[in-house]
Protein backbone atom coordinates (compact mmCIF):
# COMPACT_ATOMS: atom_id res chain seq x y z
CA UNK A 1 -4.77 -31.05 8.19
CA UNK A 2 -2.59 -30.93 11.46
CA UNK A 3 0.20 -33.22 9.34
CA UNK A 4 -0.01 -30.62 6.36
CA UNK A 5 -0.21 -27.89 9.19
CA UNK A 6 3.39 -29.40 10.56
CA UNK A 7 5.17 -29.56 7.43
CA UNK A 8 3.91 -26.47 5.96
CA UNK A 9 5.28 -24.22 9.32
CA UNK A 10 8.51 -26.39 8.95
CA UNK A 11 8.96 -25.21 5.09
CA UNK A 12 8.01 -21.79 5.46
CA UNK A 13 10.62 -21.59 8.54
CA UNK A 14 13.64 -22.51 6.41
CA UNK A 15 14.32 -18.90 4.99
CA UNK A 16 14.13 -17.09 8.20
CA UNK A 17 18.21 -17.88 7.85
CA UNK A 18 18.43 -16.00 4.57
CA UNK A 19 16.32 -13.32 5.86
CA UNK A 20 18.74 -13.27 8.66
CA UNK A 21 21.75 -12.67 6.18
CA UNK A 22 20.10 -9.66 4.30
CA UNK A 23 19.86 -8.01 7.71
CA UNK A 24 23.19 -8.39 8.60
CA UNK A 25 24.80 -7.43 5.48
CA UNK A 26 22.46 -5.36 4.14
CA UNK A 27 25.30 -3.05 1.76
CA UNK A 28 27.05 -6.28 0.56
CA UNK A 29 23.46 -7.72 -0.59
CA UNK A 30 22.10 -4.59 -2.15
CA UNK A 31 25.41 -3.96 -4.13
CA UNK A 32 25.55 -7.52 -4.99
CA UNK A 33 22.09 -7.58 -6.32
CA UNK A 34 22.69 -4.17 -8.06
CA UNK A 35 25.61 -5.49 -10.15
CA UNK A 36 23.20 -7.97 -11.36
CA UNK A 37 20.57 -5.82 -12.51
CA UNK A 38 23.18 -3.84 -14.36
CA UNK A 39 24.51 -6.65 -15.98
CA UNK A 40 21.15 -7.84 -17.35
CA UNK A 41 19.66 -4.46 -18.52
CA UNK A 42 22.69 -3.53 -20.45
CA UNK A 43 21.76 -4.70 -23.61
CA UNK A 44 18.38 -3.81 -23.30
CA UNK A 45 17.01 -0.47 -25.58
CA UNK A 46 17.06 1.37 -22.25
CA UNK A 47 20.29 0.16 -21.23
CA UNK A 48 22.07 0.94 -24.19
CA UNK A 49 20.69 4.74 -24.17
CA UNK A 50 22.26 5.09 -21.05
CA UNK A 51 25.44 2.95 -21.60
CA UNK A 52 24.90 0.69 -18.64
CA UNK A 53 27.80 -1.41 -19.91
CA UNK A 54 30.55 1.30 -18.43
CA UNK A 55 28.77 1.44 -15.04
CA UNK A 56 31.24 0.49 -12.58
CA UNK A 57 29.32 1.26 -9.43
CA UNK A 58 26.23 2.46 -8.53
CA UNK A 59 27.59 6.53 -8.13
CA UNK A 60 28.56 5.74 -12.34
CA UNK A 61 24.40 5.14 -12.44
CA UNK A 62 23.15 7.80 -10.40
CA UNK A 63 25.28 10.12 -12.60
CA UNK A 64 23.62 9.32 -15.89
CA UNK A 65 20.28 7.31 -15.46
CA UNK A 66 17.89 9.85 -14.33
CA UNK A 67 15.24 9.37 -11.48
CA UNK A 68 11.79 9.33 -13.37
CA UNK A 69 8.24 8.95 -12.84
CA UNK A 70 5.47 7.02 -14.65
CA UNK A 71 5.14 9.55 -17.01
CA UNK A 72 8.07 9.36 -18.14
CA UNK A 73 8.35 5.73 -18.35
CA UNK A 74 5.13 5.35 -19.92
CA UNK A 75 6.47 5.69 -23.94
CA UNK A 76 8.54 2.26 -23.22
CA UNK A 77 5.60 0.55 -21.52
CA UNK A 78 3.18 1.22 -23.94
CA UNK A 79 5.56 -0.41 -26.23
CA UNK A 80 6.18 -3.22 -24.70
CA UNK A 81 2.08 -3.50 -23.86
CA UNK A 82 1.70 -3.61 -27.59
CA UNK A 83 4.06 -6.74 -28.14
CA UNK A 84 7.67 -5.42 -27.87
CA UNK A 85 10.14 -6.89 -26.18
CA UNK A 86 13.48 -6.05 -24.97
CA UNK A 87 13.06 -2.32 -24.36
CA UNK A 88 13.28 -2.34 -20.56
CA UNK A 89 14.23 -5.62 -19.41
CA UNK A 90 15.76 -8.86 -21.04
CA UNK A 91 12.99 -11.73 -20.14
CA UNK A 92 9.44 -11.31 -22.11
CA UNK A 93 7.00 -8.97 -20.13
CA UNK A 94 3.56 -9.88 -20.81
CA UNK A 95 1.75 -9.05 -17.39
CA UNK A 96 1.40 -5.56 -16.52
CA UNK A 97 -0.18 -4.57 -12.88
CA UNK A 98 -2.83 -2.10 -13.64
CA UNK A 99 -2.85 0.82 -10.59
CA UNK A 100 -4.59 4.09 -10.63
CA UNK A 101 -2.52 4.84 -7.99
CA UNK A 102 -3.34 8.03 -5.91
CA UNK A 103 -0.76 10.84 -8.13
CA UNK A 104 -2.69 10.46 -10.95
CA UNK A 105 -5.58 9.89 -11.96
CA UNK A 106 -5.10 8.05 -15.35
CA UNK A 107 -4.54 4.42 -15.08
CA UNK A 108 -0.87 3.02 -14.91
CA UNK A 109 0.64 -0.24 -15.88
CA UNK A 110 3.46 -1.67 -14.18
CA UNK A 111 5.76 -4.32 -16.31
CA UNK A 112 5.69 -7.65 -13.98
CA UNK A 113 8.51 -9.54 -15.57
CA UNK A 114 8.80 -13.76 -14.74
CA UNK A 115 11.80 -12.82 -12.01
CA UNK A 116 9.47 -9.69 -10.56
CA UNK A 117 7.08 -11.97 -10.62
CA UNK A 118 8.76 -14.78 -8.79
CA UNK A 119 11.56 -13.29 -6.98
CA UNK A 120 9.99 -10.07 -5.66
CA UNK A 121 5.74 -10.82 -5.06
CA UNK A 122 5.94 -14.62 -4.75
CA UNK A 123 8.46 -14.57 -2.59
CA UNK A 124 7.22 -11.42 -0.25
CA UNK A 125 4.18 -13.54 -0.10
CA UNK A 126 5.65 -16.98 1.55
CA UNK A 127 8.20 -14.75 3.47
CA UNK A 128 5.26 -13.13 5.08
CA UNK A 129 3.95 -16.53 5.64
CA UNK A 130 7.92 -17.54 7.08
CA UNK A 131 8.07 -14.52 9.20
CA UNK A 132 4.44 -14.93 10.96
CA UNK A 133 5.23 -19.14 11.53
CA UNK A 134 8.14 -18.25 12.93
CA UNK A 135 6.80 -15.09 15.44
CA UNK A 136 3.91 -17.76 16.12
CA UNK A 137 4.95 -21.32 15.73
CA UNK A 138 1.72 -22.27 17.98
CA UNK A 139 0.10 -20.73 14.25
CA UNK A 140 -2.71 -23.43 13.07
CA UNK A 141 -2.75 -21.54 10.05
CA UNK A 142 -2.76 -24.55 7.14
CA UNK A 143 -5.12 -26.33 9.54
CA UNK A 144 -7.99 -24.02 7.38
CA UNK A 145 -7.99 -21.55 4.20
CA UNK A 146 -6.45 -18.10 3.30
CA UNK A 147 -9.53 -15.74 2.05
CA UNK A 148 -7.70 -13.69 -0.67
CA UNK A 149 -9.36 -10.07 -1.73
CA UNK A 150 -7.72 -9.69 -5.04
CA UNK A 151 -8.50 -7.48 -7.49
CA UNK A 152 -9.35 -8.10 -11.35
CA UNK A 153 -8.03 -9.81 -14.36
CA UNK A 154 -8.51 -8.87 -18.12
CA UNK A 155 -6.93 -9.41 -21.61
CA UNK A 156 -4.43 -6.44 -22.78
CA UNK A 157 -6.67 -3.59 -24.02
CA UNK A 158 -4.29 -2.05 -26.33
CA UNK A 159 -3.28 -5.07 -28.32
CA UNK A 160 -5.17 -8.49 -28.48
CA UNK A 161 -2.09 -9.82 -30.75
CA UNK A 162 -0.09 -9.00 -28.26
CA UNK A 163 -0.81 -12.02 -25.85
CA UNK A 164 -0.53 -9.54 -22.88
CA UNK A 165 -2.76 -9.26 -19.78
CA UNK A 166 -3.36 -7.11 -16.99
CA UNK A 167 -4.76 -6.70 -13.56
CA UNK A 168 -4.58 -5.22 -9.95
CA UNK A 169 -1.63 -6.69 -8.91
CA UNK A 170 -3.02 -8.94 -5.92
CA UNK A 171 -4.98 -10.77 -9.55
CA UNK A 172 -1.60 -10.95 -11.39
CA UNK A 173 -0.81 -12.96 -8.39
CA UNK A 174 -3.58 -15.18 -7.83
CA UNK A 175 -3.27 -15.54 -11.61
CA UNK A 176 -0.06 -17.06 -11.32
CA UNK A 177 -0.02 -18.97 -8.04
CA UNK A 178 1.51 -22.78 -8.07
CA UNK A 179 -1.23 -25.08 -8.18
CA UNK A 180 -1.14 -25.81 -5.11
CA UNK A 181 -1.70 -22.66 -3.24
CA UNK A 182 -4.70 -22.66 -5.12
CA UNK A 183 -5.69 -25.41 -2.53
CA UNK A 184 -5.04 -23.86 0.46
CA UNK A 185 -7.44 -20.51 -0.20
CA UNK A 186 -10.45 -19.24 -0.79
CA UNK A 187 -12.77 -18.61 -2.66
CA UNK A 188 -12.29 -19.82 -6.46
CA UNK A 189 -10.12 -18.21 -8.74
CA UNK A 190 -13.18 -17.03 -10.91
CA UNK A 191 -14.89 -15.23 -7.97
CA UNK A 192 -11.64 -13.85 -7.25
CA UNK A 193 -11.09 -12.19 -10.50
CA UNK A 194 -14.53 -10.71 -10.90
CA UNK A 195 -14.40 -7.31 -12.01
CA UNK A 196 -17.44 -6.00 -11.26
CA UNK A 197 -17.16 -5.41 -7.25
CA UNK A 198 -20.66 -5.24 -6.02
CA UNK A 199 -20.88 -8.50 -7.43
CA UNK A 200 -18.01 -9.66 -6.74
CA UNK A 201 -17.97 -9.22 -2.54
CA UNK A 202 -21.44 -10.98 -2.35
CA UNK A 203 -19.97 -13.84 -4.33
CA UNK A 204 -17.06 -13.96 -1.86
CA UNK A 205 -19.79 -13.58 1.07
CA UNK A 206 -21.85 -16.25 0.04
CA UNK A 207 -19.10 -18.77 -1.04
CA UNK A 208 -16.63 -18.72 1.93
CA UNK A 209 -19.33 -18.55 4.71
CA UNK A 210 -18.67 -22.67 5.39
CA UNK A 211 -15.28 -22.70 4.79
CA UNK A 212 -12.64 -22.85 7.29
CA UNK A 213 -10.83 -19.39 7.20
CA UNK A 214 -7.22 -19.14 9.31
CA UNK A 215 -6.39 -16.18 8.19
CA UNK A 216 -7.48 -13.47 5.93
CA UNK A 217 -5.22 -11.16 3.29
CA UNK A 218 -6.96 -7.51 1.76
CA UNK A 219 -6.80 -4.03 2.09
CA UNK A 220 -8.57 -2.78 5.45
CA UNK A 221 -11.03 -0.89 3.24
CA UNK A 222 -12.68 -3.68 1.40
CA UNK A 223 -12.33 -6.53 3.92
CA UNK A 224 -14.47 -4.55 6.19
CA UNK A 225 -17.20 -4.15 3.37
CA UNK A 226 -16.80 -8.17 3.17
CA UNK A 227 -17.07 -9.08 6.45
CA UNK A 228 -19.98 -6.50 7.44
CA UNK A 229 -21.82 -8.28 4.57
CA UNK A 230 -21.34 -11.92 5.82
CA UNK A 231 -22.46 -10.73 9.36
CA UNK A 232 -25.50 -9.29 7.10
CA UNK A 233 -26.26 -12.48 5.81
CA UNK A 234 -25.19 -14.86 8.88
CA UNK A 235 -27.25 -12.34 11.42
CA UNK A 236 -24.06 -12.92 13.36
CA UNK A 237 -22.65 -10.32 15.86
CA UNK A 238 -18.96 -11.39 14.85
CA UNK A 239 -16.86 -12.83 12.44
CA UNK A 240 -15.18 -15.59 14.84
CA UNK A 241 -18.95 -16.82 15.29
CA UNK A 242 -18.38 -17.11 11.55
CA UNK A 243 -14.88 -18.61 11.28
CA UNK A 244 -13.66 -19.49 14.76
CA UNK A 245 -10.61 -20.14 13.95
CA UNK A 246 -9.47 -16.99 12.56
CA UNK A 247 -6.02 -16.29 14.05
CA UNK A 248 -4.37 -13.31 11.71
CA UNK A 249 -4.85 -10.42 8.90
CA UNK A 250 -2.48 -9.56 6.26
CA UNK A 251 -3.09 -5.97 5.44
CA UNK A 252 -1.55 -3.30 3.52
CA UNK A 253 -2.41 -0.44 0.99
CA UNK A 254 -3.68 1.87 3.81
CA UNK A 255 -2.43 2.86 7.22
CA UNK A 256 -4.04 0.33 9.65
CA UNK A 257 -4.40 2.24 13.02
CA UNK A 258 -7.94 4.04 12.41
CA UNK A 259 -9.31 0.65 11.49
CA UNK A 260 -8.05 -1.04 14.38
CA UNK A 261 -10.75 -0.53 16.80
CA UNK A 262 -13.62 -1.53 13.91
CA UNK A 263 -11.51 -4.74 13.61
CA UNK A 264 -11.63 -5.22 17.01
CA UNK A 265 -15.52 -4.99 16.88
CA UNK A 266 -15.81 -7.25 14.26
CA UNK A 267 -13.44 -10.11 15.41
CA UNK A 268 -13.41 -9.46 19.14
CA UNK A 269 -10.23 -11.74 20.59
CA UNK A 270 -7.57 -10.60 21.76
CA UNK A 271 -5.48 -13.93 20.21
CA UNK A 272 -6.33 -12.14 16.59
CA UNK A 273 -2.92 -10.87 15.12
CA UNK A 274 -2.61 -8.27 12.31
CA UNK A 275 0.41 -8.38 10.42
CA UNK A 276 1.28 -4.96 7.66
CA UNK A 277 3.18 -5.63 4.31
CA UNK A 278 4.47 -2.93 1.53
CA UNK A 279 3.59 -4.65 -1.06
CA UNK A 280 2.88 -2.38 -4.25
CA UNK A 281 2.18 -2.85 -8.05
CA UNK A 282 5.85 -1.86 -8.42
CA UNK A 283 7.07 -4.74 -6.07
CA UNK A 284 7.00 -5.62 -2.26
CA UNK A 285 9.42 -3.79 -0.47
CA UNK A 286 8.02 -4.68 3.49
CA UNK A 287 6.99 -7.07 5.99
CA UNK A 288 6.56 -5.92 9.55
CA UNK A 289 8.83 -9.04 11.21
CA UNK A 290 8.06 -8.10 14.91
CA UNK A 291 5.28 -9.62 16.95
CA UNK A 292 4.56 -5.94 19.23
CA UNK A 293 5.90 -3.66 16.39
CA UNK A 294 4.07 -1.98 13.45
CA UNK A 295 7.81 -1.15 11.83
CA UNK A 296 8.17 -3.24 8.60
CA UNK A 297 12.03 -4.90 7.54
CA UNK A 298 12.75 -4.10 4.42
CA UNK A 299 13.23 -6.98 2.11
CA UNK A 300 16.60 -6.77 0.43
CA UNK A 301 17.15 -9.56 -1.69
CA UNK A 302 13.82 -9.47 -3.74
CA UNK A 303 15.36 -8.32 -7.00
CA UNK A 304 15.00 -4.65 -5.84
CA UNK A 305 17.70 -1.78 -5.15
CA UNK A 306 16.95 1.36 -3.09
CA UNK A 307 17.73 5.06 -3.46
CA UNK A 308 15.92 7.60 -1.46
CA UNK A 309 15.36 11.45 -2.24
CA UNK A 310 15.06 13.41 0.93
CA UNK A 311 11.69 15.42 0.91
CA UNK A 312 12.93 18.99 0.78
CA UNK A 313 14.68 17.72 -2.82
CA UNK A 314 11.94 15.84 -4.24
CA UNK A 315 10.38 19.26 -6.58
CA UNK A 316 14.45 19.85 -7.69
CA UNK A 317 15.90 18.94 -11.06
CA UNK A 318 18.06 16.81 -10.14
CA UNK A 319 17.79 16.03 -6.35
CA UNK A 320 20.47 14.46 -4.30
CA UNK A 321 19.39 10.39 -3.85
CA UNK A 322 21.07 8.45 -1.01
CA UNK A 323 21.70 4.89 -0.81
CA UNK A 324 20.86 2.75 2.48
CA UNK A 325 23.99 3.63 3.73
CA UNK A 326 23.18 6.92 3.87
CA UNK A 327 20.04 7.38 5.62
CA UNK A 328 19.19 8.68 8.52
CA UNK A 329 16.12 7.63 11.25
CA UNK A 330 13.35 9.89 11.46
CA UNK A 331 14.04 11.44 8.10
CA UNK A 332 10.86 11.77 5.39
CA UNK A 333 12.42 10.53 2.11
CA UNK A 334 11.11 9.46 -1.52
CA UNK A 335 11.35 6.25 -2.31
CA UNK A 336 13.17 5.30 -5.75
CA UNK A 337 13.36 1.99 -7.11
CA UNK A 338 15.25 -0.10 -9.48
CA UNK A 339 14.10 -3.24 -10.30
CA UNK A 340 13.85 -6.88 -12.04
CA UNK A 341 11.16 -5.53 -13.98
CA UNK A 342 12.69 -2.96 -15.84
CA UNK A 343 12.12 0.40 -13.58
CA UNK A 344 15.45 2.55 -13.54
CA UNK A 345 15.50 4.99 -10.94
CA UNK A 346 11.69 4.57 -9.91
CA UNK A 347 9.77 7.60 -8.41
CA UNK A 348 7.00 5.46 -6.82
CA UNK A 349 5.60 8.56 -5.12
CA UNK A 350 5.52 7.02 -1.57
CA UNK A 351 7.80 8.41 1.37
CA UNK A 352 9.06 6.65 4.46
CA UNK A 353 10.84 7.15 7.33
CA UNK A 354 13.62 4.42 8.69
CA UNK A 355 13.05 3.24 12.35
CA UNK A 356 15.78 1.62 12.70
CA UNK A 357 19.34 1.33 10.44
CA UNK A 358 20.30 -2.10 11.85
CA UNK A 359 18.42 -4.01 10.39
CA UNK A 360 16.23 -1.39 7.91
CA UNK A 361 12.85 -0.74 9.08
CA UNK A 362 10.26 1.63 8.20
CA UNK A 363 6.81 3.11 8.05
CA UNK A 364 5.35 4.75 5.30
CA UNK A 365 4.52 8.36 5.81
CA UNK A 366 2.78 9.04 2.99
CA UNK A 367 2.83 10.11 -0.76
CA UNK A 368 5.27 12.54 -2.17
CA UNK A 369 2.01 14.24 -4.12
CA UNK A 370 -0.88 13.45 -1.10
CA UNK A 371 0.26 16.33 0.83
CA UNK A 372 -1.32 19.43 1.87
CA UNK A 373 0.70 22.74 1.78
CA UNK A 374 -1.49 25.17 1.10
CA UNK A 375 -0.10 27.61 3.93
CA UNK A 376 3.53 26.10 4.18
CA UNK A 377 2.03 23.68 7.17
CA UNK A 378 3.53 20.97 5.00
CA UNK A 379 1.07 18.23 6.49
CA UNK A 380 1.50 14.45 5.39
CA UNK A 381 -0.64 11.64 5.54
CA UNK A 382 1.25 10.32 8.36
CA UNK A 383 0.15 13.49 10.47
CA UNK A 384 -3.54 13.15 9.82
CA UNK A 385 -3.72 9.31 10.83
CA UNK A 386 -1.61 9.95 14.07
CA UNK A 387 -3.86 12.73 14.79
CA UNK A 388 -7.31 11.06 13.84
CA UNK A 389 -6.12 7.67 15.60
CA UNK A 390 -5.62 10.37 18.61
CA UNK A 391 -8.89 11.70 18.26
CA UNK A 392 -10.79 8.36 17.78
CA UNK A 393 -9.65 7.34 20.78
CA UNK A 394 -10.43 10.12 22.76
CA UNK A 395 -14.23 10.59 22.28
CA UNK A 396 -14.43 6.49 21.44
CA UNK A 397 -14.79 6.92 17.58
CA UNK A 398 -14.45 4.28 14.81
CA UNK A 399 -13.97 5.99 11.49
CA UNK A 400 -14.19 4.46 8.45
CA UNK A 401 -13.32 6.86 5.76
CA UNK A 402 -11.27 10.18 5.26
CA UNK A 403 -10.11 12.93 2.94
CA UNK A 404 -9.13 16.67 3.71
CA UNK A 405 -8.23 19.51 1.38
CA UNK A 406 -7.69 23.57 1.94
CA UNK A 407 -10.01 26.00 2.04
CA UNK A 408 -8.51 28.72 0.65
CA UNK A 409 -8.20 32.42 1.68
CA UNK A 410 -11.07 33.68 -0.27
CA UNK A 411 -14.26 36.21 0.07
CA UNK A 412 -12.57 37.46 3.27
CA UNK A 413 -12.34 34.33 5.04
CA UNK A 414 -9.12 32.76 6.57
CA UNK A 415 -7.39 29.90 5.74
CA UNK A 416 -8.36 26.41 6.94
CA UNK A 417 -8.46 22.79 6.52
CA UNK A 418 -11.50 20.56 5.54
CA UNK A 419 -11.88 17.00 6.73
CA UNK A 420 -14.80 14.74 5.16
CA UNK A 421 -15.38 11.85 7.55
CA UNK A 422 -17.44 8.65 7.68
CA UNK A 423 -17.90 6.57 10.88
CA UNK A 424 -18.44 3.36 11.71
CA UNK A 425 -19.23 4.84 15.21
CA UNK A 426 -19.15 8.88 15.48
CA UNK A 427 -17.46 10.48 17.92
CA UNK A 428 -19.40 10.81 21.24
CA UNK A 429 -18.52 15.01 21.40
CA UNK A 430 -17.21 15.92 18.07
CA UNK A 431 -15.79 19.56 19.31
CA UNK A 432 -13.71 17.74 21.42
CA UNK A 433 -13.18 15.46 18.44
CA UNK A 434 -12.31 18.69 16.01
CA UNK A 435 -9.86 19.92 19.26
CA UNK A 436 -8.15 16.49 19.84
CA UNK A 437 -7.33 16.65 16.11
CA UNK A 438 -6.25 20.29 15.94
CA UNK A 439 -3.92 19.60 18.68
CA UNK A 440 -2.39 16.69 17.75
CA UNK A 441 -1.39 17.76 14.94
CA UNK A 442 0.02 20.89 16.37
CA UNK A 443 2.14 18.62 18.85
CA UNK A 444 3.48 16.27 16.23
CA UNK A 445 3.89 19.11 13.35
CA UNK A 446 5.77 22.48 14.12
CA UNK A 447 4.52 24.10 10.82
CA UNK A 448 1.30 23.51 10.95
CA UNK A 449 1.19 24.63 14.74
CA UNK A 450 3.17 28.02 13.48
CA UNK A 451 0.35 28.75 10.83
CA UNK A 452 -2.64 27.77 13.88
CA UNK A 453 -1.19 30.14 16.30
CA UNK A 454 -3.80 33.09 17.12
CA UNK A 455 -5.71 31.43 13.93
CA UNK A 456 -3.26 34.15 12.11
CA UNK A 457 -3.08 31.97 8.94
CA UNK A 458 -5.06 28.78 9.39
CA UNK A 459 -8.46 28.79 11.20
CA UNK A 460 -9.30 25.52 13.10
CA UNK A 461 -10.48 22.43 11.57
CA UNK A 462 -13.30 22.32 9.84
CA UNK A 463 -15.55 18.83 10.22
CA UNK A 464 -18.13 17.35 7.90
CA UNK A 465 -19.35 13.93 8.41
CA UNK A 466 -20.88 11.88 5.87
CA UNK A 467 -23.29 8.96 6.37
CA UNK A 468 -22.07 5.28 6.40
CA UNK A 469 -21.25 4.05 2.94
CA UNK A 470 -21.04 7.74 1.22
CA UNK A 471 -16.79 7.34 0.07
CA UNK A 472 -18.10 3.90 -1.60
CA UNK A 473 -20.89 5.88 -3.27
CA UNK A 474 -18.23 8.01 -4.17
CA UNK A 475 -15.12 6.02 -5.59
CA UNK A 476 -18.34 3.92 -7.38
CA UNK A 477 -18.92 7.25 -8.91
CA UNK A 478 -15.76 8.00 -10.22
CA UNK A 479 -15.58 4.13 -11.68
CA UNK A 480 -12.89 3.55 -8.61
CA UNK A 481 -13.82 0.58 -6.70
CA UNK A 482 -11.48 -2.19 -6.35
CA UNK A 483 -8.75 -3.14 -4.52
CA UNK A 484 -5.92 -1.32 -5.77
CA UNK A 485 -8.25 2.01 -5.94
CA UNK A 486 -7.57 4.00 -2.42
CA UNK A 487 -9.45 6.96 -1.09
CA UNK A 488 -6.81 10.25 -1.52
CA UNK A 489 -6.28 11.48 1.79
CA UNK A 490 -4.92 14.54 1.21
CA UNK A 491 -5.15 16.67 -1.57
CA UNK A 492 -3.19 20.40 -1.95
CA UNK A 493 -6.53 21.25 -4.22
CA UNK A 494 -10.25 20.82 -3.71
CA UNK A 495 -10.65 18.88 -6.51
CA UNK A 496 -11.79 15.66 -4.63
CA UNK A 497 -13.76 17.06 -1.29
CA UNK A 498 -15.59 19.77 -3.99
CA UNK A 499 -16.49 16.92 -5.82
CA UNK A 500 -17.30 14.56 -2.61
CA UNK A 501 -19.17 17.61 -1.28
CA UNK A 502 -21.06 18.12 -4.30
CA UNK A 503 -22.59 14.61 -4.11
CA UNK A 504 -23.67 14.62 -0.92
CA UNK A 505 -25.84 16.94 1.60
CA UNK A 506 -23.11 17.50 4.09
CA UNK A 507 -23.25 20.42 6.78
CA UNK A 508 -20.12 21.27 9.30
């Protein structure tokens, strides 16, 4: 395993050089790679409606292809999920990434053409894998097995003719894999595609406890559900007692920092390494390339080309989209996406903000619809995770779970904001708790510290904590488990937190 362990590192580290190129000509590649999109959608159905052929540059395609949203898209996709081809992009399309997403709440399928499929996930995946090697080339990483938490695999619904398929996106991609990744993780491709997730995570418990894990790939969410079950079963008091030579997690989906001390809990060394990806149904946009840094580089030359809406435009018409060259640091913008797959001008409903211009990094801040604004405090996902990191660490917290909504100005009451909270740990004074919260998010958000001052138009925050495993109960309920299916953290309504609260026997 040390020989396969040598040449693997040595393969992976052979792109870091054409990683290198993207990041120093980051216009030259993006136009480059738009021309080519261009030229192969043109004679597609949607091509031809918008006369891609007499696009000379990409100011000729902002102009008349308009920025749209799944909705909008979804008359062409059904289509092609029935059997047609040709109506978004040139290669067949017979794998569609199935995403409920958190802006909707009906199911939506993503086209995953061959070149999305190879150019764009594939190729985020080993450059993850090129980028860590290279940060750690020490890394015994092919020495073991990468445990994979994928999601689900079934036969196309709408048309059994149609010899279509779909699938969380993580199972497209396990579904796909050369043969011989296959080898090097864990556990079995049937286990891995289970659909029925109770099931499914004891499976994974019970299969990989003797195998040789390196290094471990999932949403934060569910890998802690897997791991607390194998210490169930084991009677261990940590994973590395498990798998002791454990050296990194791939995560992504969810913001990482309030799971960070639980992690630490559960594999306690400080040699552990967690490396965060953007990796979406719609394609994989990120890779955070720094060893001390949670910023993520974003991957130019996977068959993707970038526009971003700044936030104040993202309710207009017809808002103003920049392209890289363009953007500014610190900004909150929409992402929009064109890509190999067949998405024109792509409202993925995710915003970011750009560390850095040279090379392009950034975090994501939140969702353009997972907002609350009840009060014009215009607070983002972002806020609430800085703050309830903050807060964690202040009164020595571990949270597990989170979702918030207004409570409106009703029956004489003021305004306020509700937080439903589970803990791995709870806070050891949760006042201070509520007021490490409350002013955090005053400090980092000016509007939502204009509508807390006197408590003129928003009271302070209220608190309800739930007992350990209530948001699984819940997203159970609502036929939401899985690992493309993520808690909604913020919501301008009370739809979900009325409906959490409902469930449960929860006091403030």
């Amino acid at each position: 395993m040390e020989i396969l362990n040598s040449i693997m590192t040595w393969v992976m580290k052979k792109r870091i050089h054409q990683i290198e190129l993207f990041m120093k000509y980051p216009f030259e590649v993006q136009e480059e790679l738009f021309q080519r999109l261009i030229q192969r959608g043109k004679d597609t159905e949607y091509g031809n409606k918008y006369g891609f052929v007499d696009f000379r540059n990409h100011e000729d395609f902002q102009k008349r292809v308009p920025i749209v949203s799944y909705e909008e898209l979804a008359p062409y996709i059904d289509r092609l999920m029935k059997g047609e081809q040709n109506v978004l992009w040139p290669s067949e399309v017979k794998w569609f990434a199935k995403s409920s997403g958190t802006t909707n709440a009906r199911s939506k399928f993503i086209p995953v053409s061959p070149e999305a499929l190879e150019d764009c996930h594939f190729k985020g995946g080993k450059d993850l894998i090129s980028i860590y090697v290279n940060n750690y080339p020490e890394s015994k990483l092919f020495t073991g097995k990468g445990l994979t938490i994928g999601g689900s695999q079934q036969i196309n619904q709408f048309d059994k003719n149609a010899n279509s398929y779909y699938g969380d996106v993580s199972a497209v991609i396990i579904k796909n894999l050369p043969l011989w990744v296959q080898f090097v993780r864990t556990p079995s491709m049937e286990i891995a595609l289970m659909d029925e997730w109770e099931e499914k995570i004891e499976m994974m418990a019970t299969t990989t406890l003797e195998e040789n894990v390196t290094s471990i790939s999932g949403v934060p969410t569910w890998t802690v559900v897997l791991l607390q079950r194998i210490l169930e079963l084991t009677g261990k008091t940590n994973i590395l007692e498990v798998w002791p030579n454990l050296e990194v997690f791939f995560h992504g989906a969810v913001a990482f920092p309030p799971y960070k001390d639980l992690f630490k809990a559960l594999i306690p060394s400080d040699g552990m390494r967690y490396m965060e990806t953007y990796n979406a149904s719609e394609g994989f946009f990120g890779i955070q390339d720094q060893r001390n840094s949670d910023e993520m580089l974003l991957m130019l030359d996977y068959g993707i080309f970038y526009e971003f809406v700044p936030f104040e435009e993202i309710g207009n018409d017809s808002p103003k989209a920049l392209t890289l060259e363009q953007v500014e640091i610190g900004v909150n913008y929409a992402m929009i996406i064109t890509t190999n797959a067949g998405l024109w001008r792509y409202r993925i409903g995710d915003t970011v903000k750009f560390t850095s211009i040279s090379p392009f990094r950034v975090k994501i801040s939140g969702r353009t619809k997972h907002f609350i604004n009840a009060f014009g405090e215009e607070l983002i996902i972002e806020n609430a995770e800085t703050a309830i990191t903050e807060a964690c660490r202040e009164t020595s917290a571990v949270i597990s779970n989170f979702t918030a909504a207004p409570r409106y100005l009703e029956g004489g009451q003021k305004g306020a904001h509700e937080w439903v909270m589970e803990f791995i740990k709870p806070p050891n004074d949760r006042t201070r708790f509520i007021e490490v919260l409350d002013t955090t998010l005053r400090k980092i958000n000016s509007d939502y510290d204009a509508k807390r001052y006197k408590g003129l138009a928003l009271e302070a925050p209220v608190l309800y904590v739930v007992e350990e495993g209530t948001f699984y109960q819940w997203m159970k309920k609502r036929g939401r488990l899985g690992g493309q299916n993520k808690v909604p953290r913020l919501s301008n309504s009370r739809e979900y937190i009325d409906d959490l609260l409902e469930m449960m026997n929860v006091t403030a």
